[in-house]
PDB file of N, CA and C in Angstrom:
ATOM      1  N   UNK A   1       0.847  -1.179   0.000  1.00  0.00           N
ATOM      2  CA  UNK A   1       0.000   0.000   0.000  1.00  0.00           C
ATOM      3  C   UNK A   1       0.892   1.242   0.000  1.00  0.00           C
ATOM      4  N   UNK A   2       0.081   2.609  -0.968  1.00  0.00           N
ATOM      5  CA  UNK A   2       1.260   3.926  -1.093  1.00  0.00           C
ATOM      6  C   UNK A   2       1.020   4.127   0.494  1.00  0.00           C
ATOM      7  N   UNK A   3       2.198   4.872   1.124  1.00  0.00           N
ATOM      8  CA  UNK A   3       2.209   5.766   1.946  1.00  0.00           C
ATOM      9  C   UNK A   3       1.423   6.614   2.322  1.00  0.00           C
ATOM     10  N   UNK A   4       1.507   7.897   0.774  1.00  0.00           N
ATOM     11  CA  UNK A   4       0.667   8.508   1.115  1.00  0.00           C
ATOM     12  C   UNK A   4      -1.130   8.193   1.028  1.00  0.00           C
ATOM     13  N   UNK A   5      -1.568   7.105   0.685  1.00  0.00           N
ATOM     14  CA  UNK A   5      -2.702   6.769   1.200  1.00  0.00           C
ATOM     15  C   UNK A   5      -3.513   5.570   1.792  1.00  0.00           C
ATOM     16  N   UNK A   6      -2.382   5.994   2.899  1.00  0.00           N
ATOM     17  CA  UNK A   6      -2.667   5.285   4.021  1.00  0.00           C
ATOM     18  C   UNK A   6      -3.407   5.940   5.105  1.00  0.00           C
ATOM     19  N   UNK A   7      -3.909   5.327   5.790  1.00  0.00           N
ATOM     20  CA  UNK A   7      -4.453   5.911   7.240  1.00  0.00           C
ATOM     21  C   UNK A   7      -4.097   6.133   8.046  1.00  0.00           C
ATOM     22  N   UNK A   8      -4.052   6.936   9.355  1.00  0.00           N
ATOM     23  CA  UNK A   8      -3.107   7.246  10.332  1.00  0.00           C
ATOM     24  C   UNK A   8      -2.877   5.566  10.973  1.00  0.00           C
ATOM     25  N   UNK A   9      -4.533   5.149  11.150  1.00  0.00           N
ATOM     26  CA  UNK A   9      -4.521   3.937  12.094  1.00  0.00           C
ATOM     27  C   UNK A   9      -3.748   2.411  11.921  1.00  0.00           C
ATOM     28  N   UNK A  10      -3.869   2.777  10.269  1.00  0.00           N
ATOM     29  CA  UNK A  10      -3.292   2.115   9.517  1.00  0.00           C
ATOM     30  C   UNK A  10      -1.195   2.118   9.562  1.00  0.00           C
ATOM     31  N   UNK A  11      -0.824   3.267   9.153  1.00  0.00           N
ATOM     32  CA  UNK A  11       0.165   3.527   9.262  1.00  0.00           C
ATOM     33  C   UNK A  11       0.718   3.209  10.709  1.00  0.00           C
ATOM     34  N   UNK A  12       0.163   3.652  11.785  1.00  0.00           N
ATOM     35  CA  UNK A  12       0.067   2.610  12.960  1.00  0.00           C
ATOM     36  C   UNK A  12       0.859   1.580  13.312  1.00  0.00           C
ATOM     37  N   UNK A  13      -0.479   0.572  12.921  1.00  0.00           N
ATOM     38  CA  UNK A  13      -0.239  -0.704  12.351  1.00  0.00           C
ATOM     39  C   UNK A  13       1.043  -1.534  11.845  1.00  0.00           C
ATOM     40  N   UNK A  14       1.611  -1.076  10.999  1.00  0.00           N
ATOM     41  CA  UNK A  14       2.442  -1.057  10.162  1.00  0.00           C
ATOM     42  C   UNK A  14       3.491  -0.514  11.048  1.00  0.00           C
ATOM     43  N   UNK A  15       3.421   0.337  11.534  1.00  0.00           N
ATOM     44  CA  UNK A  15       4.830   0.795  12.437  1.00  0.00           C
ATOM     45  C   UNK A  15       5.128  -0.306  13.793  1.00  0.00           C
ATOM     46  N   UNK A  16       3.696  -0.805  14.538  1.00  0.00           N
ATOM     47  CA  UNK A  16       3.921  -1.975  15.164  1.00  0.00           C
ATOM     48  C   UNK A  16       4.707  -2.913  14.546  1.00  0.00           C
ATOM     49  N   UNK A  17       4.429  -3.103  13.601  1.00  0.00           N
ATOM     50  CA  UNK A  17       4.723  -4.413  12.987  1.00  0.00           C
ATOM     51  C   UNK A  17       6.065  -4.016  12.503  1.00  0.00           C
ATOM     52  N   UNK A  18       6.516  -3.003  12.097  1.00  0.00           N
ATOM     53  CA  UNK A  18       8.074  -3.068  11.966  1.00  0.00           C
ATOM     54  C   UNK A  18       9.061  -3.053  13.689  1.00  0.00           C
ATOM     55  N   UNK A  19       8.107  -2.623  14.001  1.00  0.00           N
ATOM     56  CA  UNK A  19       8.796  -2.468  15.251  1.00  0.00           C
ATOM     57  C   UNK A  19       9.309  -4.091  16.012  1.00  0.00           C
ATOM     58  N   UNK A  20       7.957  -4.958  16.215  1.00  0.00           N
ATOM     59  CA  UNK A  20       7.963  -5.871  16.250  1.00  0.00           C
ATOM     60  C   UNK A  20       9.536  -6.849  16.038  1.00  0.00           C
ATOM     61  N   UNK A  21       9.523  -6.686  14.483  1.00  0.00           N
ATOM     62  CA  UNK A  21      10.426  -6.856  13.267  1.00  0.00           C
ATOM     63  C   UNK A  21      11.929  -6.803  13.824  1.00  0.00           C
ATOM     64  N   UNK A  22      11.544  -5.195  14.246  1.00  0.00           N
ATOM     65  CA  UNK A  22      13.248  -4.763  14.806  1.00  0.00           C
ATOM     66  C   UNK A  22      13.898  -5.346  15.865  1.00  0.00           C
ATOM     67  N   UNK A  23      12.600  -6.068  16.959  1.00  0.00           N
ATOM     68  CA  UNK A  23      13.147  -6.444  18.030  1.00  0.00           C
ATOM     69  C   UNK A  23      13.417  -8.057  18.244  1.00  0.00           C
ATOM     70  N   UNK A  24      13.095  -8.112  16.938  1.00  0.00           N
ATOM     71  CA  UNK A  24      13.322  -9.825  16.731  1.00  0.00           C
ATOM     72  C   UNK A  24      14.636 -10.075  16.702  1.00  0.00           C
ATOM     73  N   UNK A  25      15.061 -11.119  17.259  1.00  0.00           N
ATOM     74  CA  UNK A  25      16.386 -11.489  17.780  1.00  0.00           C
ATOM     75  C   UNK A  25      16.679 -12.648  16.106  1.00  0.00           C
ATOM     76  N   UNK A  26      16.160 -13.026  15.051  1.00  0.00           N
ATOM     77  CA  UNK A  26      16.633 -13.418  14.327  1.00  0.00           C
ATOM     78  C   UNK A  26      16.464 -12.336  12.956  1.00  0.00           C
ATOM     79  N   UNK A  27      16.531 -11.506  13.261  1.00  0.00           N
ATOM     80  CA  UNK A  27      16.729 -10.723  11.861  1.00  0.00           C
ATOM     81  C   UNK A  27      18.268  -9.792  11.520  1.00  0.00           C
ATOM     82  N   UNK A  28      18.529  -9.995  10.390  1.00  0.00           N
ATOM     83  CA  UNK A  28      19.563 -10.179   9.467  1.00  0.00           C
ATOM     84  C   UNK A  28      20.122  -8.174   9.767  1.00  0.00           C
ATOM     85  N   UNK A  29      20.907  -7.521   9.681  1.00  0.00           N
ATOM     86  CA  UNK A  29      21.382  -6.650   9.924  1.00  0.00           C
ATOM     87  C   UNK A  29      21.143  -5.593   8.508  1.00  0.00           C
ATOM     88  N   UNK A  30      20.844  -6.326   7.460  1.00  0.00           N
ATOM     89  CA  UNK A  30      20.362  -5.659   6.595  1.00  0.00           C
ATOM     90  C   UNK A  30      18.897  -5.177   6.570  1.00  0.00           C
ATOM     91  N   UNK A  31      17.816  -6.598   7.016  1.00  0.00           N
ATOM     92  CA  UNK A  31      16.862  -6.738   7.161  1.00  0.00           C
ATOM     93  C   UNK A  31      16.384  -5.435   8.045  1.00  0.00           C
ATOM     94  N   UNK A  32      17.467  -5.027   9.583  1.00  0.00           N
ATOM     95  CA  UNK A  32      17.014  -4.195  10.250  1.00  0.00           C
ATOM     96  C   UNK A  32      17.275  -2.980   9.877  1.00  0.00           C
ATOM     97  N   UNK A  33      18.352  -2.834   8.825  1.00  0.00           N
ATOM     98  CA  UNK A  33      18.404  -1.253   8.396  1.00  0.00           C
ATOM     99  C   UNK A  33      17.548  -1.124   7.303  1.00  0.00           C
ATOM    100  N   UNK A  34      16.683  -1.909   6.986  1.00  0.00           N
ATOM    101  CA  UNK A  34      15.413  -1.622   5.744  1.00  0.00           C
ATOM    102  C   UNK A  34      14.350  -1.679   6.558  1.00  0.00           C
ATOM    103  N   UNK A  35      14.306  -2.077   7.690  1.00  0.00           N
ATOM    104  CA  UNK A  35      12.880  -2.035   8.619  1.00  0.00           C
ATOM    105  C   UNK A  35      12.637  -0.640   9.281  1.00  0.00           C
ATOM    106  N   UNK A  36      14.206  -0.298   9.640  1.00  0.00           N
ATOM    107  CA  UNK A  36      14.327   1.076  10.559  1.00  0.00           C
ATOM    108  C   UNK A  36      14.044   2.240   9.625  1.00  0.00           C
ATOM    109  N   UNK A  37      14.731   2.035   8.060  1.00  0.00           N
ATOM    110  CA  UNK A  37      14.123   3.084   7.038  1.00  0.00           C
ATOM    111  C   UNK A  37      12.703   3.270   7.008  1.00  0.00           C
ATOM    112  N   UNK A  38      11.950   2.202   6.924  1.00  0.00           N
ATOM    113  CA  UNK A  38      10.238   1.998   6.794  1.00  0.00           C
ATOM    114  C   UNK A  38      10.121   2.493   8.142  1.00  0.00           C
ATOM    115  N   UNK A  39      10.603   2.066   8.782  1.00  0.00           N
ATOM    116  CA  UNK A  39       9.698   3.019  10.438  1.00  0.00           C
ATOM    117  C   UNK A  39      10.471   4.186  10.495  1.00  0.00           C
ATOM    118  N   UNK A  40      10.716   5.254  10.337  1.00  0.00           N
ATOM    119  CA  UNK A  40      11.238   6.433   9.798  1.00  0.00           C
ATOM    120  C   UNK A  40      10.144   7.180   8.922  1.00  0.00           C
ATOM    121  N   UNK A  41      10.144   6.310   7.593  1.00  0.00           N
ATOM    122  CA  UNK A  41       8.897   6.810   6.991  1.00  0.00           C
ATOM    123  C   UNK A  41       7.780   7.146   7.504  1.00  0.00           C
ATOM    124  N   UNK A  42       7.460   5.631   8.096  1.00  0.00           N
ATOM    125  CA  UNK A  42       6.131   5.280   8.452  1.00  0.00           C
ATOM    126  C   UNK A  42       5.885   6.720  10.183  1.00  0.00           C
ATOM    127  N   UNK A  43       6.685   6.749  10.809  1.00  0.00           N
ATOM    128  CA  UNK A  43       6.864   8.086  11.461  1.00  0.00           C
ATOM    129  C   UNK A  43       6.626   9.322  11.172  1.00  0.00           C
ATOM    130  N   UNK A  44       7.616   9.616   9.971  1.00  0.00           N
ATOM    131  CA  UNK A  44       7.179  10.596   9.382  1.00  0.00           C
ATOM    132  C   UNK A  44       5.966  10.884   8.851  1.00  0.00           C
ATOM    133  N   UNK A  45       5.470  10.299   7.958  1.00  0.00           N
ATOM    134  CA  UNK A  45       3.546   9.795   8.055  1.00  0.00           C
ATOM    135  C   UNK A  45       2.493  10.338   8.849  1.00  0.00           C
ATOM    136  N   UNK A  46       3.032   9.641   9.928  1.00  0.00           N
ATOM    137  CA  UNK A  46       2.035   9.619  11.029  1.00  0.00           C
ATOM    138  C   UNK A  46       1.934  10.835  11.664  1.00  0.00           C
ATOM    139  N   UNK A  47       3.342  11.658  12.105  1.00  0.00           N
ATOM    140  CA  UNK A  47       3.768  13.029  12.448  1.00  0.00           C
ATOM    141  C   UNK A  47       2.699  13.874  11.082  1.00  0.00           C
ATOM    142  N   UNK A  48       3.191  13.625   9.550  1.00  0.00           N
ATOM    143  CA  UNK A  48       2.437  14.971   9.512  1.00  0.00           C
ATOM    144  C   UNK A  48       0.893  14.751   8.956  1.00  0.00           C
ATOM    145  N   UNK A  49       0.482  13.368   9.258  1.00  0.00           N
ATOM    146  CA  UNK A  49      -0.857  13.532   9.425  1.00  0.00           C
ATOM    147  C   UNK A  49      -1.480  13.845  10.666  1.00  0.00           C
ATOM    148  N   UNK A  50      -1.047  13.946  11.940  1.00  0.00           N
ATOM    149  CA  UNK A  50      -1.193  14.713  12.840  1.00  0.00           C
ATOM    150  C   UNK A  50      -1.146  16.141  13.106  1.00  0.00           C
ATOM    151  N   UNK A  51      -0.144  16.126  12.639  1.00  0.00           N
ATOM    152  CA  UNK A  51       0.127  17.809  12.379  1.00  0.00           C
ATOM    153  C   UNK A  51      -1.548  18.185  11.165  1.00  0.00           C
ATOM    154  N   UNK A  52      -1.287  17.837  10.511  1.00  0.00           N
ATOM    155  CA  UNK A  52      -2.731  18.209   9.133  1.00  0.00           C
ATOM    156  C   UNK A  52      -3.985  18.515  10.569  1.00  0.00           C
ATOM    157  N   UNK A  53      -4.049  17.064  11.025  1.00  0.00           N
ATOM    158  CA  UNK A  53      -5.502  17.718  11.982  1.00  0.00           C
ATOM    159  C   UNK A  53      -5.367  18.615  12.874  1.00  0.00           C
ATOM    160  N   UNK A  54      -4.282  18.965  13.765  1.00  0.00           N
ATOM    161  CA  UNK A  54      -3.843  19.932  14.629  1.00  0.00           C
ATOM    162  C   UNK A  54      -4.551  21.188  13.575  1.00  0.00           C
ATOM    163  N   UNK A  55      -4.132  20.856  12.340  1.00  0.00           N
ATOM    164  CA  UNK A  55      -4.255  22.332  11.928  1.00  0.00           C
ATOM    165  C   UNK A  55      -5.635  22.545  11.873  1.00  0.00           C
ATOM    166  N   UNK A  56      -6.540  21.788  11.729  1.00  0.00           N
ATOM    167  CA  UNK A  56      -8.170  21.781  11.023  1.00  0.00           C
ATOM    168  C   UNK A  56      -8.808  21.897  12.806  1.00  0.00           C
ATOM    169  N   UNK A  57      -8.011  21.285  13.966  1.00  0.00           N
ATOM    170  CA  UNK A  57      -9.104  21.702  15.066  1.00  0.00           C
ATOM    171  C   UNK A  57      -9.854  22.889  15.470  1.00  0.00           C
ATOM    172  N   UNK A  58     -10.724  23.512  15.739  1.00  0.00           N
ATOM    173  CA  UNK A  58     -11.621  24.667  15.949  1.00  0.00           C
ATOM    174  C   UNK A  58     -11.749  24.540  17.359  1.00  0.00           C
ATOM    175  N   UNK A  59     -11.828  25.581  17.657  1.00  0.00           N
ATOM    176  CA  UNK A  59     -12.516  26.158  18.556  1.00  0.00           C
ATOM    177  C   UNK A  59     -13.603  27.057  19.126  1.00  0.00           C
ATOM    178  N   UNK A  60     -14.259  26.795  20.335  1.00  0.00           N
ATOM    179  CA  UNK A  60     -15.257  27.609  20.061  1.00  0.00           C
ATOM    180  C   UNK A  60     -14.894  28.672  21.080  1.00  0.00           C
ATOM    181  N   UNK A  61     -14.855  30.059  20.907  1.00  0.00           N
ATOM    182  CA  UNK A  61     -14.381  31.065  22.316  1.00  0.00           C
ATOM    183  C   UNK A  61     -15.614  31.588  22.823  1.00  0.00           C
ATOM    184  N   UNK A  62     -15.153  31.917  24.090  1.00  0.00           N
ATOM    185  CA  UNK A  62     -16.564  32.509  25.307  1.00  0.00           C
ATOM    186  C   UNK A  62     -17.331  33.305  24.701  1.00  0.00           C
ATOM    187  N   UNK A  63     -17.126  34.091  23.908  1.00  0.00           N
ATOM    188  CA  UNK A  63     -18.390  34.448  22.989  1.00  0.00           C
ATOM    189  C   UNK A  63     -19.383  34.002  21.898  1.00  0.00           C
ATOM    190  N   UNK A  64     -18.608  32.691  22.023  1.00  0.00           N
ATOM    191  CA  UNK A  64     -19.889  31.428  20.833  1.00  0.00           C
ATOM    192  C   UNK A  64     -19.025  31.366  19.110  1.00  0.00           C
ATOM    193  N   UNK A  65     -17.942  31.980  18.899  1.00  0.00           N
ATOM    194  CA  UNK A  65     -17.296  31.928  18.169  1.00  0.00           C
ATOM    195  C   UNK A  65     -16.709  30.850  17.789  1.00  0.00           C
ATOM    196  N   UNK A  66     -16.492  30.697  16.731  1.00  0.00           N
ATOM    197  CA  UNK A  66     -15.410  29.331  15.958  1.00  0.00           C
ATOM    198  C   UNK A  66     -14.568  29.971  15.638  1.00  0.00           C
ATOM    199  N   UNK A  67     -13.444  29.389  16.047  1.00  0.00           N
ATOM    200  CA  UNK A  67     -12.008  29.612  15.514  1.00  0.00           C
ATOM    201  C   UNK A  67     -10.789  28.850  15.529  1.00  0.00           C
ATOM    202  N   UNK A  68      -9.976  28.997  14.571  1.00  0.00           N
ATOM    203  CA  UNK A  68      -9.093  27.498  14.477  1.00  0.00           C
ATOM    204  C   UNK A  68      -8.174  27.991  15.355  1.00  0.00           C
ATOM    205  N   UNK A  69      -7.894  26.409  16.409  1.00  0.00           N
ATOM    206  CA  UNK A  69      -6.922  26.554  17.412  1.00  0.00           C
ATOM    207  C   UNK A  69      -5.790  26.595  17.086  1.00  0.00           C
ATOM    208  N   UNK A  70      -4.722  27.591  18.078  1.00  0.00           N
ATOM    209  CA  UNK A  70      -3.671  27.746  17.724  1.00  0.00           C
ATOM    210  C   UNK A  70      -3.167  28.188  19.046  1.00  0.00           C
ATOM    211  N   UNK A  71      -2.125  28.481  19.263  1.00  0.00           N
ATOM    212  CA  UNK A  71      -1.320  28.709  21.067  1.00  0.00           C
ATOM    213  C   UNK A  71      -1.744  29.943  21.212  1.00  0.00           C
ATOM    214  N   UNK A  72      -2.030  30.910  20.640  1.00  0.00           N
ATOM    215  CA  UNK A  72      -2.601  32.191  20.935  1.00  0.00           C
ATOM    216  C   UNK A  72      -4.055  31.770  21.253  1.00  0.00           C
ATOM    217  N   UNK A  73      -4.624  30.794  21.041  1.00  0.00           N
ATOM    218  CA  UNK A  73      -5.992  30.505  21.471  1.00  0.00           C
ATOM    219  C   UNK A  73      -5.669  30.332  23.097  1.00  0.00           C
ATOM    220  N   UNK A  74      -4.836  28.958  23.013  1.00  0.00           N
ATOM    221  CA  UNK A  74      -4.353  28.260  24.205  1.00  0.00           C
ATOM    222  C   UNK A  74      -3.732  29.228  25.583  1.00  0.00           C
ATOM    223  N   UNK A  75      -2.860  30.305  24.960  1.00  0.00           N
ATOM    224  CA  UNK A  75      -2.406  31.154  26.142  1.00  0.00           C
ATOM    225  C   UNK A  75      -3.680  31.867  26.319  1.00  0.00           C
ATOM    226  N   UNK A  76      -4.236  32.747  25.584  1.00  0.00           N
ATOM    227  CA  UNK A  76      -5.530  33.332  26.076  1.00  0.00           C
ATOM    228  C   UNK A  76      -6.350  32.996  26.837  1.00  0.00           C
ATOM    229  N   UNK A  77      -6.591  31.462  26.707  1.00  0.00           N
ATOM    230  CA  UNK A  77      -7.522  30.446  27.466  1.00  0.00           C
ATOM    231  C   UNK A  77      -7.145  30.453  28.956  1.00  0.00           C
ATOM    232  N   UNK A  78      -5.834  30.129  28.845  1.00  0.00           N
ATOM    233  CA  UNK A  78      -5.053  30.368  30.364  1.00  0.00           C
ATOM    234  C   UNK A  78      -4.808  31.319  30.847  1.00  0.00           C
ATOM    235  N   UNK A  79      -5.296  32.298  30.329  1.00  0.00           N
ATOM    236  CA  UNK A  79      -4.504  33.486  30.533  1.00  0.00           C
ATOM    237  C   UNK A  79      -3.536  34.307  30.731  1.00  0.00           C
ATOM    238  N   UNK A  80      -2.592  33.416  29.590  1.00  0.00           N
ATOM    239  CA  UNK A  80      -1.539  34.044  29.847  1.00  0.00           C
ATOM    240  C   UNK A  80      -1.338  35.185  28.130  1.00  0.00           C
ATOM    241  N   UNK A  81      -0.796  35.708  28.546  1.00  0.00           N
ATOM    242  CA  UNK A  81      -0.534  37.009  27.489  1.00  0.00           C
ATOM    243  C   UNK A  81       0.611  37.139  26.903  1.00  0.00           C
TER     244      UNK A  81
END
C-alpha cells in the first residue's frame, strides 16, 4: 500500500509491525536497516498527518465563536498574554 494513502490507524499498524520486526532477535542486519528506514517513513507519516488535523481543530471562544486553534488561542484560554 502507497504511503501517502494510508491511514493514520493504519500507518500505525504497520509501524507496530516493523517495530515488532526490529526487536526480533533473528533478523539479518540488513533486514534491520530496511525495517528502521520503513519506520522512519512510516513516522514521518504519522507526524504529519497529525500535524494536518492539529491544523483543522476549531474552537469555540466565550463568545460562541469558531475559531481554528492555535497557542494564541491556548495562552488566552489560560490566561496568559
Amino acid at each position: 500500500m502507497e504511503l501517502e494513502s494510508m491511514s493514520l490507524e493504519e500507518a500505525f499498524e504497520r509501524l507496530e509491525g516493523t517495530i515488532t520486526r526490529l526487536e526480533s532477535e533473528d533478523i539479518t542486519l540488513e533486514e534491520s536497516f530496511l525495517a528502521y528506514e520503513e519506520g522512519m517513513k512510516l513516522l514521518k507519516h504519522c507526524n504529519d498527518s497529525i500535524d494536518r488535523v492539529e491544523k483543522q481543530v476549531l474552537t469555540i471562544s466565550s463568545g460562541g465563536e469558531l475559531t481554528a486553534f492555535n497557542q494564541t488561542n491556548q495562552d488566552t484560554d489560560q490566561g496568559v498574554n
